[in-house]
Protein backbone atom coordinates (compact mmCIF):
# COMPACT_ATOMS: atom_id res chain seq x y z
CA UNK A 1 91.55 74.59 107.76
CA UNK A 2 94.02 76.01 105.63
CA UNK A 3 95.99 78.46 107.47
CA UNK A 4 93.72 79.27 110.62
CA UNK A 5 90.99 80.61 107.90
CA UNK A 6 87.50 79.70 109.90
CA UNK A 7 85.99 77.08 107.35
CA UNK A 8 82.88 79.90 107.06
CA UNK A 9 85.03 82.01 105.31
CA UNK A 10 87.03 79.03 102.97
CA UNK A 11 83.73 78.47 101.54
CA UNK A 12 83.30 81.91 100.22
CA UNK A 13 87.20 82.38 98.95
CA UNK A 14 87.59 82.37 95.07
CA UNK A 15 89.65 79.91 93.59
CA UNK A 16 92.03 79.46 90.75
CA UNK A 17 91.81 75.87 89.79
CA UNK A 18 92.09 74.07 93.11
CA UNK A 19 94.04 76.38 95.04
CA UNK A 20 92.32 79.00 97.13
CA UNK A 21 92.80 82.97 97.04
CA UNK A 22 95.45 83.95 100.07
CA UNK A 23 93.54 86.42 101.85
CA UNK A 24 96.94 87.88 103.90
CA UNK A 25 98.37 88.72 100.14
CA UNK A 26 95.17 91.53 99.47
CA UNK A 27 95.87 92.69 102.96
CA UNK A 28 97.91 95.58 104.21
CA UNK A 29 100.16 93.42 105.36
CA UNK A 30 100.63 91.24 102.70
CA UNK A 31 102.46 88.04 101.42
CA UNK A 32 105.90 87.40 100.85
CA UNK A 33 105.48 84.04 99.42
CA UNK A 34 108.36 81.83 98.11
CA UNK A 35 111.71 83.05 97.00
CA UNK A 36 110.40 86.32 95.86
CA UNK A 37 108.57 84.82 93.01
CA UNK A 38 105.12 86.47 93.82
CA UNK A 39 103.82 82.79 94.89
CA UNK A 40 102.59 82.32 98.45
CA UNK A 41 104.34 80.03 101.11
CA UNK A 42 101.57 77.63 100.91
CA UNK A 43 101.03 74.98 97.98
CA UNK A 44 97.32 75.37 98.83
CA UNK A 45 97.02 79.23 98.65
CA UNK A 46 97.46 81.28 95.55
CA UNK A 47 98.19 85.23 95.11
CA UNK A 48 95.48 86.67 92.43
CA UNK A 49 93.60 89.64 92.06
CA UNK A 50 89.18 88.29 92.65
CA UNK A 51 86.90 90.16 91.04
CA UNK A 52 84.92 90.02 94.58
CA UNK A 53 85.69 89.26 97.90
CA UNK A 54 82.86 88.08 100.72
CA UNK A 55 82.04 90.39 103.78
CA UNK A 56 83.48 87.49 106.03
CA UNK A 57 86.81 87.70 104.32
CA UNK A 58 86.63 91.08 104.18
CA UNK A 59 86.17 91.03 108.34
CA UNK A 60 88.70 88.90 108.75
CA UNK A 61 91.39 90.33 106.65
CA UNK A 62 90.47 93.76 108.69
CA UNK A 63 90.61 91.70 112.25
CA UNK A 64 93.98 89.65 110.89
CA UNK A 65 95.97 92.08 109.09
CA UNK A 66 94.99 95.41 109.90
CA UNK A 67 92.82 96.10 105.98
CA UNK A 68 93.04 95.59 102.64
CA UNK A 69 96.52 96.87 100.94
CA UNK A 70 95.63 100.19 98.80
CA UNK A 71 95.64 98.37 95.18
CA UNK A 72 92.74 95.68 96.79
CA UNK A 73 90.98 98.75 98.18
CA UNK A 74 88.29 99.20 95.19
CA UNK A 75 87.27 95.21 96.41
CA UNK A 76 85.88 96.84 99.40
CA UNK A 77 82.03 97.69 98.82
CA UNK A 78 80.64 98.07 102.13
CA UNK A 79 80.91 100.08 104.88
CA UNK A 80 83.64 99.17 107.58
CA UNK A 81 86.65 101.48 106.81
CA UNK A 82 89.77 100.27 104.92
């Protein structure tokens, strides 16, 4: 599974094409990617702005990387805090 992600949460990531959304980029932490050109370090993740995100990767971007970053915080719909 494609950087640690639990395959229960790959199936629910949006994708652009066949690359999957990188959930540590919407986090607080966030991505660095490659050479500074906004693309992540992995040829199988991408760095995007979803329209939705599931409560699993919601969860796990909380439990990995401490929340969603403050421009991803409007994807959060539920009720565990940000």
């Amino acid at each position: 599974n494609a950087g640690g992600v639990p395959a229960s949460v790959q199936r629910t990531l949006p994708k652009q094409g066949s690359q999957e959304l990188c959930l540590k980029f919407l986090s607080k932490v966030g991505c660095r990617g490659k050479d500074g050109l906004g693309k992540c370090f992995s040829k199988l993740r991408v760095h995007f702005r979803p329209s939705s995100l599931s409560q699993e990767a919601k969860e796990l971007i909380v439990q990995r990387w401490g929340g969603l970053a403050a421009e991803f915080t409007d994807l959060w719909q539920q009720g565990i805090p940000v």
